[in-house]
Structure formats: C-alpha cells, structure tokens
PDB file of N, CA and C in Angstrom:
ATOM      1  N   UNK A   1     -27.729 117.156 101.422  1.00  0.00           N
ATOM      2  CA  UNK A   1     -28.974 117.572 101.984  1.00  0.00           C
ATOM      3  C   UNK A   1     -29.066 119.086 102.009  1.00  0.00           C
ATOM      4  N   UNK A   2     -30.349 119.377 101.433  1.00  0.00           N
ATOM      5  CA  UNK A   2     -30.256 120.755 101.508  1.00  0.00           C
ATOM      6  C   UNK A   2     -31.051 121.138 103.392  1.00  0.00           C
ATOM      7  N   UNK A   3     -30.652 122.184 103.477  1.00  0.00           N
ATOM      8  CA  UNK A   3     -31.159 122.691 104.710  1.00  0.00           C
ATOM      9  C   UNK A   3     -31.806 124.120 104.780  1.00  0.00           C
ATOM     10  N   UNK A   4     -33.064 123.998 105.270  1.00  0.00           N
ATOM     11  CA  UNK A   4     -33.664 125.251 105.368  1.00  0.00           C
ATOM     12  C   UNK A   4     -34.000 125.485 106.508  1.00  0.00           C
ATOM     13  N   UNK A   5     -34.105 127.133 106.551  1.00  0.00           N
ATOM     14  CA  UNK A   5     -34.273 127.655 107.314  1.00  0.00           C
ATOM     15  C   UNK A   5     -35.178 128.391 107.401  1.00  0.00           C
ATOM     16  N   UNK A   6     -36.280 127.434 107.776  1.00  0.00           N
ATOM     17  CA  UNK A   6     -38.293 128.190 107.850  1.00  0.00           C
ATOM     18  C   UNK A   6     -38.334 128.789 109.354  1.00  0.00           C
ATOM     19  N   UNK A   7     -39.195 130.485 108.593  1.00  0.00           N
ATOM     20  CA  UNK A   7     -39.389 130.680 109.712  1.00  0.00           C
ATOM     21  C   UNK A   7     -41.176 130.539 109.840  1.00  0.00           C
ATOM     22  N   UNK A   8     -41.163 130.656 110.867  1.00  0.00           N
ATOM     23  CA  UNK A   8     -42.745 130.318 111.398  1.00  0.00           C
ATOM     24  C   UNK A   8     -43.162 132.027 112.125  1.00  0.00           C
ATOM     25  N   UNK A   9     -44.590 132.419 111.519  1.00  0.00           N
ATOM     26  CA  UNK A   9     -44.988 133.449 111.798  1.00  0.00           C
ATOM     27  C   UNK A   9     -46.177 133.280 113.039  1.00  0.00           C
ATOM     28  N   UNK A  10     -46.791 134.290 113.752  1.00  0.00           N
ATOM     29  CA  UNK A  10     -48.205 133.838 114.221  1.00  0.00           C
ATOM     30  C   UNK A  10     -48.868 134.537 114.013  1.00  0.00           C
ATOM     31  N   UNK A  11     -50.175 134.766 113.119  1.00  0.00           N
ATOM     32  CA  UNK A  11     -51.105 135.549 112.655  1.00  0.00           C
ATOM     33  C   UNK A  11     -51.945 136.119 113.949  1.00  0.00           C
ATOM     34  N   UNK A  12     -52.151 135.134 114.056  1.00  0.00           N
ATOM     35  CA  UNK A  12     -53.334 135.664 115.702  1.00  0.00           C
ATOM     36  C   UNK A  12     -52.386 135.956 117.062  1.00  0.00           C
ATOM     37  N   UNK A  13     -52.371 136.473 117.729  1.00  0.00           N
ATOM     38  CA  UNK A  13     -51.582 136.406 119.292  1.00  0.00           C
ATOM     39  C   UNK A  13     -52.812 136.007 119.941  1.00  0.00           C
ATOM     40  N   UNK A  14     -54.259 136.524 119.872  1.00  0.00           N
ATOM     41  CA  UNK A  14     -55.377 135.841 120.483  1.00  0.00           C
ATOM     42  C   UNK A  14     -55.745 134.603 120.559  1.00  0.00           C
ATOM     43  N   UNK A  15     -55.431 133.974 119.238  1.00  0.00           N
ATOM     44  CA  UNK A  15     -55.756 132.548 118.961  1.00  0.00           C
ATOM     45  C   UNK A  15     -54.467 132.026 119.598  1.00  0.00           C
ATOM     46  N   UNK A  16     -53.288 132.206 119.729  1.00  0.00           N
ATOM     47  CA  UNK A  16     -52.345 131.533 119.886  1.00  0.00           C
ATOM     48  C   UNK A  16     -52.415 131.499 121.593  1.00  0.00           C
ATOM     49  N   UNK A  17     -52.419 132.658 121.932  1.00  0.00           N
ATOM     50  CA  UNK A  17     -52.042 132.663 123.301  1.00  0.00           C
ATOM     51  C   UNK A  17     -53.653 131.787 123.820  1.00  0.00           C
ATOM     52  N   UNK A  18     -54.852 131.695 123.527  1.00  0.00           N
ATOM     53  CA  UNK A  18     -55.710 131.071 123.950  1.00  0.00           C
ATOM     54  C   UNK A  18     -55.230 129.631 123.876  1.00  0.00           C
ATOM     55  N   UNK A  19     -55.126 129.127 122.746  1.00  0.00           N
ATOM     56  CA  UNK A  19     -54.333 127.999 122.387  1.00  0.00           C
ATOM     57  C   UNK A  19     -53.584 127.162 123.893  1.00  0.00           C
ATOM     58  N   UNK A  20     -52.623 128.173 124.035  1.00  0.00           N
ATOM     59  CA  UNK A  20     -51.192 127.835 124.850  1.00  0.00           C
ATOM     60  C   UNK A  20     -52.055 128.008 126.355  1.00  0.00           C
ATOM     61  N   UNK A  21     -52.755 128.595 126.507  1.00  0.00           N
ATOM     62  CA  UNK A  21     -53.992 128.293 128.051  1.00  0.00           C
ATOM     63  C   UNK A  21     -54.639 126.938 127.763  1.00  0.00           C
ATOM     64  N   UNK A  22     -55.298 126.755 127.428  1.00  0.00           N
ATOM     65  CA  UNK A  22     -56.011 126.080 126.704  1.00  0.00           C
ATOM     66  C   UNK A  22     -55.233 124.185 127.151  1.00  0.00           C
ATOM     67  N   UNK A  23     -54.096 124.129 126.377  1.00  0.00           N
ATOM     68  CA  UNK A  23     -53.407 123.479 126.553  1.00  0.00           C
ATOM     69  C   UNK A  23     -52.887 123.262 127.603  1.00  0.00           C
ATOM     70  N   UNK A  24     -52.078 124.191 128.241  1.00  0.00           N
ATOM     71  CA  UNK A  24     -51.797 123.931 129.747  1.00  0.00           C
ATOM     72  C   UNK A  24     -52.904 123.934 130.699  1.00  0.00           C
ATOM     73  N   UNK A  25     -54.223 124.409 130.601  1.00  0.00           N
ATOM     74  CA  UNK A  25     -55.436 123.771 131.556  1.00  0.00           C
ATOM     75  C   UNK A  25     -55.779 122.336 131.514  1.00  0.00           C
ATOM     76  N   UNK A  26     -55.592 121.642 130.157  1.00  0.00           N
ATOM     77  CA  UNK A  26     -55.444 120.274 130.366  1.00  0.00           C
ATOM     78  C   UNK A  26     -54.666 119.509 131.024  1.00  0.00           C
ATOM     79  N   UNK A  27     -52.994 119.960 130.680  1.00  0.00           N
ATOM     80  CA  UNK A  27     -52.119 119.697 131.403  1.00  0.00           C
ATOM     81  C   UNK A  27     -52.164 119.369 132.616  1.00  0.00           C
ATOM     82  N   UNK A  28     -52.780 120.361 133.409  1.00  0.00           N
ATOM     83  CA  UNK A  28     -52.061 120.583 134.460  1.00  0.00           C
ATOM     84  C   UNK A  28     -53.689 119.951 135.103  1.00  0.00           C
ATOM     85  N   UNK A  29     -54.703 119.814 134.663  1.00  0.00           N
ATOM     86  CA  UNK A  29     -56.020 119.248 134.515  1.00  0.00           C
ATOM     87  C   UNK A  29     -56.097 117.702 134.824  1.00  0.00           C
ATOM     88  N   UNK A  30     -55.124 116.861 133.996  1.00  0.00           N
ATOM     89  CA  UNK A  30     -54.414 115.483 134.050  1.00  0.00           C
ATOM     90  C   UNK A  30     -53.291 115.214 134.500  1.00  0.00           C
ATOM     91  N   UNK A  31     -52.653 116.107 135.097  1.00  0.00           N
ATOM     92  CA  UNK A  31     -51.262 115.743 135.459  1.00  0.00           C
ATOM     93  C   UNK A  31     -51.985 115.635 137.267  1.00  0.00           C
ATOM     94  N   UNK A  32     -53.101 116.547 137.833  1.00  0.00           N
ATOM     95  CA  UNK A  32     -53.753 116.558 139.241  1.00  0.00           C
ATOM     96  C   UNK A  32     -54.635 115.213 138.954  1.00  0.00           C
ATOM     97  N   UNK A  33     -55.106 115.051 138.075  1.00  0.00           N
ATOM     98  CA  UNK A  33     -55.984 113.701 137.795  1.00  0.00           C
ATOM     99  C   UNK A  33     -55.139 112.271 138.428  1.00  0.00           C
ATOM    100  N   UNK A  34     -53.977 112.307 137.633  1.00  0.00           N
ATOM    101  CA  UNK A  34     -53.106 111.549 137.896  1.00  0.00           C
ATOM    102  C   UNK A  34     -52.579 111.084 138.844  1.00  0.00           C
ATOM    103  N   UNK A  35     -51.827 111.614 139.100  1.00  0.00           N
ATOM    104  CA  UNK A  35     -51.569 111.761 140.402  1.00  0.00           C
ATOM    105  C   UNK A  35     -52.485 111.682 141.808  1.00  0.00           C
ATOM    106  N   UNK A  36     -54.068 112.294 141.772  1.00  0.00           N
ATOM    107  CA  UNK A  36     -54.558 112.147 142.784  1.00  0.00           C
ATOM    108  C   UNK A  36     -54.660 113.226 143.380  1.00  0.00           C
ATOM    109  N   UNK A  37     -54.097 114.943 142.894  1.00  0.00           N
ATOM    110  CA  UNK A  37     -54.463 115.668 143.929  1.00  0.00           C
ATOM    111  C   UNK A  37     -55.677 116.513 143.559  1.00  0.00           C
ATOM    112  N   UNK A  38     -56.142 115.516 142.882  1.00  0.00           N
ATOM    113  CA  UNK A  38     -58.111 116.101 142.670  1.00  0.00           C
ATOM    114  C   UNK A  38     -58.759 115.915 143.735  1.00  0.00           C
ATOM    115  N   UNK A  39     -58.843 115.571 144.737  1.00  0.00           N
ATOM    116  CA  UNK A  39     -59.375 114.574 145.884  1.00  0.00           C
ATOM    117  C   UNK A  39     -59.263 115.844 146.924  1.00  0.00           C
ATOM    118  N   UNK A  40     -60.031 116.342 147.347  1.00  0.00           N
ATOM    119  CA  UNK A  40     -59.979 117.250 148.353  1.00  0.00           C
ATOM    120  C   UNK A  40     -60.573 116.615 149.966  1.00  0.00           C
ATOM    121  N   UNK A  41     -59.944 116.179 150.881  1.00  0.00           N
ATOM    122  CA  UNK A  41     -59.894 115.862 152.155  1.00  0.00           C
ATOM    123  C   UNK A  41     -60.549 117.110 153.236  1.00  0.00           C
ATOM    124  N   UNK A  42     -61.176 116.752 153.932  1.00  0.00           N
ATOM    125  CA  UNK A  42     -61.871 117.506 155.308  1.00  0.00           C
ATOM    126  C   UNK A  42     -60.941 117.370 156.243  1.00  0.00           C
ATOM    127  N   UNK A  43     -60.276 118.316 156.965  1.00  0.00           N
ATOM    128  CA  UNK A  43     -59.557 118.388 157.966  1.00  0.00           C
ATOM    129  C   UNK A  43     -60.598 117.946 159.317  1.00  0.00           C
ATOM    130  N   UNK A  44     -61.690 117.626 160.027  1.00  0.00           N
ATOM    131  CA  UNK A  44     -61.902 117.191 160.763  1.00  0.00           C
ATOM    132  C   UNK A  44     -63.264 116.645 160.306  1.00  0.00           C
ATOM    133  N   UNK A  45     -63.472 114.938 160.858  1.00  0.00           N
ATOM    134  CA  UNK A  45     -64.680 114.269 160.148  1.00  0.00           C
ATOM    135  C   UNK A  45     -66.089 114.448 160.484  1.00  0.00           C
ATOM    136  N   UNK A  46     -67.220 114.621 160.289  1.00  0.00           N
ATOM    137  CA  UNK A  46     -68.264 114.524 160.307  1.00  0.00           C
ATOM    138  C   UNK A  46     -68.786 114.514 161.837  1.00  0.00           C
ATOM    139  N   UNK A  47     -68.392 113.519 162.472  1.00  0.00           N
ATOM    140  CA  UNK A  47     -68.673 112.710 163.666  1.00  0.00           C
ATOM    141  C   UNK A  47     -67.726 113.397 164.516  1.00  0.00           C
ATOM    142  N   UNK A  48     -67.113 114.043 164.231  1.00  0.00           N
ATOM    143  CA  UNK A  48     -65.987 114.632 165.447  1.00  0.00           C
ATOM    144  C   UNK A  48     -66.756 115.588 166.705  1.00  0.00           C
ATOM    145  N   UNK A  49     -68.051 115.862 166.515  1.00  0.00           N
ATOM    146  CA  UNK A  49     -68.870 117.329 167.165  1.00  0.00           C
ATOM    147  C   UNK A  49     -70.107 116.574 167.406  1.00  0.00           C
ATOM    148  N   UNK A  50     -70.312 117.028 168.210  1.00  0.00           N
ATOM    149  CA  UNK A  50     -71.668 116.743 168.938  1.00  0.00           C
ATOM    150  C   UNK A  50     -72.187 117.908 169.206  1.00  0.00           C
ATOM    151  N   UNK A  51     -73.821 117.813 169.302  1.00  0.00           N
ATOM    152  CA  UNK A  51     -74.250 118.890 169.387  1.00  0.00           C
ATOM    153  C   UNK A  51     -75.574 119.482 170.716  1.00  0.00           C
ATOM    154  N   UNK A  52     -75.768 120.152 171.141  1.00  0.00           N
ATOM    155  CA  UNK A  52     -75.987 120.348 172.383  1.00  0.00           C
ATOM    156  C   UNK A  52     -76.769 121.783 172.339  1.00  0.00           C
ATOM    157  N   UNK A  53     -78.412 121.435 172.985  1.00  0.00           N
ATOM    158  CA  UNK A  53     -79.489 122.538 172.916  1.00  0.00           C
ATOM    159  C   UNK A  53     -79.548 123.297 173.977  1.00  0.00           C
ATOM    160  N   UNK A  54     -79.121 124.920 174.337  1.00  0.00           N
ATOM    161  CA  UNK A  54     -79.158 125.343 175.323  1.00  0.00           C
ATOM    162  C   UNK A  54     -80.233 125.421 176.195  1.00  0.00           C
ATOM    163  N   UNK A  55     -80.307 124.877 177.703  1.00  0.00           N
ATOM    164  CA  UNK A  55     -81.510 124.955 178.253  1.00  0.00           C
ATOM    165  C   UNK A  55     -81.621 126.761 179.207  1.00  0.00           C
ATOM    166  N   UNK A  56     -82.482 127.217 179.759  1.00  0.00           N
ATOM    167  CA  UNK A  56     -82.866 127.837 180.567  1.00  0.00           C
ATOM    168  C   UNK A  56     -81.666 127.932 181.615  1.00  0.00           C
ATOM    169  N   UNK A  57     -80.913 128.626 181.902  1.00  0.00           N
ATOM    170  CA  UNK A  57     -79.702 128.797 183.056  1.00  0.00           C
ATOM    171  C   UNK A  57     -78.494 128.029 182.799  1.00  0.00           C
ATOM    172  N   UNK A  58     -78.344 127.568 181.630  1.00  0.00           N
ATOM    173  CA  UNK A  58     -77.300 126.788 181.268  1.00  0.00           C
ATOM    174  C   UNK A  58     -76.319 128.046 180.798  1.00  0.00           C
ATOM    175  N   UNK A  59     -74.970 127.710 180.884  1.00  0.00           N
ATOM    176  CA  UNK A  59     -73.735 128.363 180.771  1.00  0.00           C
ATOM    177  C   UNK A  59     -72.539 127.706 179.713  1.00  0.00           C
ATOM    178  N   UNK A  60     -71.947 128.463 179.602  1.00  0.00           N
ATOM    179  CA  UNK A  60     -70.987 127.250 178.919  1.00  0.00           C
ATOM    180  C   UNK A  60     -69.707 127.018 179.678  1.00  0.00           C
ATOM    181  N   UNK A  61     -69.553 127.850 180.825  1.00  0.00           N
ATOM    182  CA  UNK A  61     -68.884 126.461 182.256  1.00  0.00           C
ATOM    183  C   UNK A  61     -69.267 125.565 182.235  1.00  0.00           C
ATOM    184  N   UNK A  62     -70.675 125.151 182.539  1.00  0.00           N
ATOM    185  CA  UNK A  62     -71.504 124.055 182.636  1.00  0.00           C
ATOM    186  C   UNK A  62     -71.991 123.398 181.421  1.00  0.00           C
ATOM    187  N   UNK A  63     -71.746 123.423 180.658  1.00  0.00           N
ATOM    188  CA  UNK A  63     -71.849 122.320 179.391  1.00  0.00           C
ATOM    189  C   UNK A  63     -70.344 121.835 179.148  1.00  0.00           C
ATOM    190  N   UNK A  64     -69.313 123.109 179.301  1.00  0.00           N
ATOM    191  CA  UNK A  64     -67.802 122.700 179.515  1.00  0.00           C
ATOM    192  C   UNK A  64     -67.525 121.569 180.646  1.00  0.00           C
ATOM    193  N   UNK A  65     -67.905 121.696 181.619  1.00  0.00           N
ATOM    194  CA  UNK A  65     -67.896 120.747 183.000  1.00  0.00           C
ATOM    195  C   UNK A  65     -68.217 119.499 182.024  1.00  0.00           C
ATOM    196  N   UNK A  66     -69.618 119.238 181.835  1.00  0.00           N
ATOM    197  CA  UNK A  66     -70.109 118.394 181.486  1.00  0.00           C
ATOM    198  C   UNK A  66     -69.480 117.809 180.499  1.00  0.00           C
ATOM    199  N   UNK A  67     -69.138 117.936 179.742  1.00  0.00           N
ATOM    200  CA  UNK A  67     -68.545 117.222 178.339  1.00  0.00           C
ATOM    201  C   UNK A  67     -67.318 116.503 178.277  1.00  0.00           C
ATOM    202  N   UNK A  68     -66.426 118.034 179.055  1.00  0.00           N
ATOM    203  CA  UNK A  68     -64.717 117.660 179.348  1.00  0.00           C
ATOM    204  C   UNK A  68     -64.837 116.460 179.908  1.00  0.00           C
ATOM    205  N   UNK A  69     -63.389 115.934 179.108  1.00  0.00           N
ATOM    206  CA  UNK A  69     -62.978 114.935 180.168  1.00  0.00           C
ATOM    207  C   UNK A  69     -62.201 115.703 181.228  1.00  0.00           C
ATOM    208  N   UNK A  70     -61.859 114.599 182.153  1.00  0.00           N
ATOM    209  CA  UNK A  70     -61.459 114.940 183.697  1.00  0.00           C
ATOM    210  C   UNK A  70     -60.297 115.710 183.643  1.00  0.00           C
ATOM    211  N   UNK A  71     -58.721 115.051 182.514  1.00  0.00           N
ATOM    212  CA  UNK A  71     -57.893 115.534 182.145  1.00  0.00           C
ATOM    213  C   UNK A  71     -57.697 116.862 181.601  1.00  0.00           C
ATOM    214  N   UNK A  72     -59.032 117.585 181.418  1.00  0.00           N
ATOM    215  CA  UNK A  72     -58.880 118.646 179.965  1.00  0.00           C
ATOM    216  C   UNK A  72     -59.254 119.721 181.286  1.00  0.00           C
ATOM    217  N   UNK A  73     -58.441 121.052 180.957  1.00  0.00           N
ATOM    218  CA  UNK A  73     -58.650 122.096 181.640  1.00  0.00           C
ATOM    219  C   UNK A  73     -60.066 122.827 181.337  1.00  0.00           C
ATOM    220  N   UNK A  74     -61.006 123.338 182.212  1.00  0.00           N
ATOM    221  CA  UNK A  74     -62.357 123.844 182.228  1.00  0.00           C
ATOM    222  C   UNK A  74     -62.130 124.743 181.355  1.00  0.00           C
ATOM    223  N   UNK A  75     -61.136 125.933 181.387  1.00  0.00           N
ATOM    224  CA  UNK A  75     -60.668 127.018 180.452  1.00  0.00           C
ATOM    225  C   UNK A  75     -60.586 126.678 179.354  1.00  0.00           C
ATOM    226  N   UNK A  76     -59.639 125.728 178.943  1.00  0.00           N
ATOM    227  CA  UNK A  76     -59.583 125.361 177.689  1.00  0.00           C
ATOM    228  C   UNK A  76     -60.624 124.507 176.975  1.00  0.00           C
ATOM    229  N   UNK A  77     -61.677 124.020 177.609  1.00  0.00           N
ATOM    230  CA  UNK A  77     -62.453 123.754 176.989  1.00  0.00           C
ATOM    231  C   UNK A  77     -63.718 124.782 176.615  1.00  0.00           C
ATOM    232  N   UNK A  78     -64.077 125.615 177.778  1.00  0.00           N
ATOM    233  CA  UNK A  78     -64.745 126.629 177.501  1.00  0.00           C
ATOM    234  C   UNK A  78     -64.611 127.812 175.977  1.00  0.00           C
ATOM    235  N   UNK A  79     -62.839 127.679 176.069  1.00  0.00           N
ATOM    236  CA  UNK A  79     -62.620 128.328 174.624  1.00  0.00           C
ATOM    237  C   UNK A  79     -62.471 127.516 173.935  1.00  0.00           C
ATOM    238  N   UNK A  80     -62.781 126.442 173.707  1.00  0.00           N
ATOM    239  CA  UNK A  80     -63.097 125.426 172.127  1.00  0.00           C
ATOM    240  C   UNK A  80     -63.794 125.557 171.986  1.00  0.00           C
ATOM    241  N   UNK A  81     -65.442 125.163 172.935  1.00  0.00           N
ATOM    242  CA  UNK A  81     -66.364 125.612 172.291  1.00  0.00           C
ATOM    243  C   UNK A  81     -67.218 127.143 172.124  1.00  0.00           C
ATOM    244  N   UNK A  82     -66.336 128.083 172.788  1.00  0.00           N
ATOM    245  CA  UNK A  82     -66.130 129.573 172.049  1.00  0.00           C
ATOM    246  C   UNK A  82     -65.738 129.237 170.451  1.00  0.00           C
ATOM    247  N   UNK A  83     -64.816 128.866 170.743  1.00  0.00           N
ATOM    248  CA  UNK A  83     -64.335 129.039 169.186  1.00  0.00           C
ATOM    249  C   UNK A  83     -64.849 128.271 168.164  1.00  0.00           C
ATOM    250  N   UNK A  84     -65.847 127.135 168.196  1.00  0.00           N
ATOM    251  CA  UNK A  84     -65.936 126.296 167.546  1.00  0.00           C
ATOM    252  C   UNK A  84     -68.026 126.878 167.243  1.00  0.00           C
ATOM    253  N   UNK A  85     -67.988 127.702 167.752  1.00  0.00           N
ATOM    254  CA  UNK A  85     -69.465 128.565 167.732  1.00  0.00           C
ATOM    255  C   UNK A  85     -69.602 129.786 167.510  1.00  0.00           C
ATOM    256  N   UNK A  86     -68.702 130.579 167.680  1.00  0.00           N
ATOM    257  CA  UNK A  86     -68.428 131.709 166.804  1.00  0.00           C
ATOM    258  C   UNK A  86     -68.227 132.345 167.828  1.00  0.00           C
ATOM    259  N   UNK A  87     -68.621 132.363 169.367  1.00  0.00           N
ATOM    260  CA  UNK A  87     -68.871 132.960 170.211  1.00  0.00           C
ATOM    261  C   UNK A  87     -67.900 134.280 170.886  1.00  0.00           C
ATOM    262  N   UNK A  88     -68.108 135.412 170.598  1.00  0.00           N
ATOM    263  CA  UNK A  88     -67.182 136.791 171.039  1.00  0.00           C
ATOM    264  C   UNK A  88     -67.275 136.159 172.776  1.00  0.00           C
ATOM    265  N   UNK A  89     -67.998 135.918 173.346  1.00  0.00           N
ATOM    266  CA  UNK A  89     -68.195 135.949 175.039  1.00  0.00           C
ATOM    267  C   UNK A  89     -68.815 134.650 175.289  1.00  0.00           C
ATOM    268  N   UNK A  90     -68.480 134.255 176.515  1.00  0.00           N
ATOM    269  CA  UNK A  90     -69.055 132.549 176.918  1.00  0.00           C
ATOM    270  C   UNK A  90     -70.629 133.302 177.255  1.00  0.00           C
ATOM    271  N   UNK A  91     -71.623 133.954 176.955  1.00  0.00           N
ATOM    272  CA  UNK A  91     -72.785 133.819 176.934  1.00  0.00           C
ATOM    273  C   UNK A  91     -73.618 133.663 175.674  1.00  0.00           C
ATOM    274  N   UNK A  92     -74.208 132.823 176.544  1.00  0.00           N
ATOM    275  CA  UNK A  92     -75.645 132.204 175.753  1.00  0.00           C
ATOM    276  C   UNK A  92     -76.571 132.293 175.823  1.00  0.00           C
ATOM    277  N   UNK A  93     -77.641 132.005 175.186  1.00  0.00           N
ATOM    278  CA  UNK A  93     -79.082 132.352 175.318  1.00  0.00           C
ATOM    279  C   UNK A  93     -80.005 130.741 175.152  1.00  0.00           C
ATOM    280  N   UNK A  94     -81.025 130.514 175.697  1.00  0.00           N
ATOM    281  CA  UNK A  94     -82.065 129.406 175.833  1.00  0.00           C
ATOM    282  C   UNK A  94     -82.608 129.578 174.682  1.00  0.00           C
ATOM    283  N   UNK A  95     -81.912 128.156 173.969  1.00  0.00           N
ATOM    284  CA  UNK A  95     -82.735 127.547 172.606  1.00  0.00           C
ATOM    285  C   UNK A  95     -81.588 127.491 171.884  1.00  0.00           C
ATOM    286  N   UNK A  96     -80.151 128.592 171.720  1.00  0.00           N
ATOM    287  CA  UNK A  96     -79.764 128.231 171.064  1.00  0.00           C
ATOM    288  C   UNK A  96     -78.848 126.752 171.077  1.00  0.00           C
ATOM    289  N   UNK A  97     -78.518 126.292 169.691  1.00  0.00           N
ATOM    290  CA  UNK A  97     -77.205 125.239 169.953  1.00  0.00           C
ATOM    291  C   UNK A  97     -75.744 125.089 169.179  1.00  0.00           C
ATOM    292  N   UNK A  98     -75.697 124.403 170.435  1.00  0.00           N
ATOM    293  CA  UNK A  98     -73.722 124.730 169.926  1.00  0.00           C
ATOM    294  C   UNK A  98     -73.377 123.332 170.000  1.00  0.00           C
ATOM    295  N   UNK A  99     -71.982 123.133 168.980  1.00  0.00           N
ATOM    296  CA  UNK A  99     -71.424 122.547 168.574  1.00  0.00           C
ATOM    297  C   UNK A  99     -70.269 122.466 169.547  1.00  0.00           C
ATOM    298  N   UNK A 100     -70.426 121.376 170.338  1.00  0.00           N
ATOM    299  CA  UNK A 100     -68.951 121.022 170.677  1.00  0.00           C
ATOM    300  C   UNK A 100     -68.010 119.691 170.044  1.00  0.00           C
ATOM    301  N   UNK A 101     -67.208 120.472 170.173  1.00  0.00           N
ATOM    302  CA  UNK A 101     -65.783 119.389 169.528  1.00  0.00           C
ATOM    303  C   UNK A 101     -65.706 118.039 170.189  1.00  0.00           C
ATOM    304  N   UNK A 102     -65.795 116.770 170.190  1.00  0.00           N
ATOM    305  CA  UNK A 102     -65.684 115.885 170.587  1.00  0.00           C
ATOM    306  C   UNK A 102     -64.598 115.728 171.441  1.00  0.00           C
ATOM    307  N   UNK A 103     -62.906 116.107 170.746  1.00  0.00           N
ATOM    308  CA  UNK A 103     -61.939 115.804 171.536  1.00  0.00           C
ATOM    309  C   UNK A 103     -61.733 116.473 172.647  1.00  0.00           C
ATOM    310  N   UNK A 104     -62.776 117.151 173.482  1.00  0.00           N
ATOM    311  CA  UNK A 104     -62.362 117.648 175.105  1.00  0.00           C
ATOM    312  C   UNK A 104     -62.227 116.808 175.872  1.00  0.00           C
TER     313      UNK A 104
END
C-alpha cells in the first residue's frame, strides 16, 4: 500500500471560520433542542399577585394589615410590597395600583 501524505490547504479563513460558526450554532442549536433546555420557565406564576387600587388615605401599613396573614410580620410585608412596586418609600398616592405578592 502506498501511503500519502496530503496536505489540505484553506483558501478562505472567512469562509472557513464562518463555516465552523455556522456549524457549531446548529450544534449547540439541537443539542438545547434535545435535551429540552429551549423551554424557558417563569420563576413566579401568573396568579401569584393580586392587585389592589389605592383609595384616598390608604397607606401601605394598611393594605399590609389587610392582606398579611396573621403569621407574617407587618414589616416584612410592608417591604414586599415595597419591593414588588418599585417603591423607594411606603408612600402612595390615590389611584395608583400595586401589586401585592400573594404569599404574605
């Protein structure tokens, strides 16, 4: 047997290296297909928040009171729904509404 020894050149580095992207975007395109980690999940569902129209002298102690359960500290609920409204300070204004978190 004779044996050779071909070498292989690459004319393009543009074409080639596009090529070799190209290829591994499929890859890695069907290998997430596969597997399943195409599927992007919501860390908290739809239904988790309720939502609540500020009236005239309302506070968010008092929507906190109201909502919490008995178990849940007034504080800590007051800063969920701080945090879950964007809110720099527990004041509010009449009309707007906020989103509270269900699990208080």
């Amino acid at each position: 047997m004779k044996k050779t020894n071909k070498k292989y050149r690459i004319k393009s580095k543009f074409r080639f290296i596009a090529f070799v992207v190209i290829v591994l975007g499929i890859a890695v395109g069907a290998f997430g297909y596969i597997t399943g980690m195409d599927v992007s999940t919501a860390l908290e569902q739809p239904g988790d928040q309720i939502t609540v129209e500020v009236s005239a002298g309302d506070t968010v102690w008092d929507i906190a009171e109201h909502v919490a359960s008995k178990d849940t500290d007034i504080r800590k609920a007051v800063y969920e729904i701080c945090q879950a409204n964007d809110l720099q300070d527990a004041e509010i204004q009449s009309g707007m509404v906020l989103t509270i978190p269900e699990n208080l």
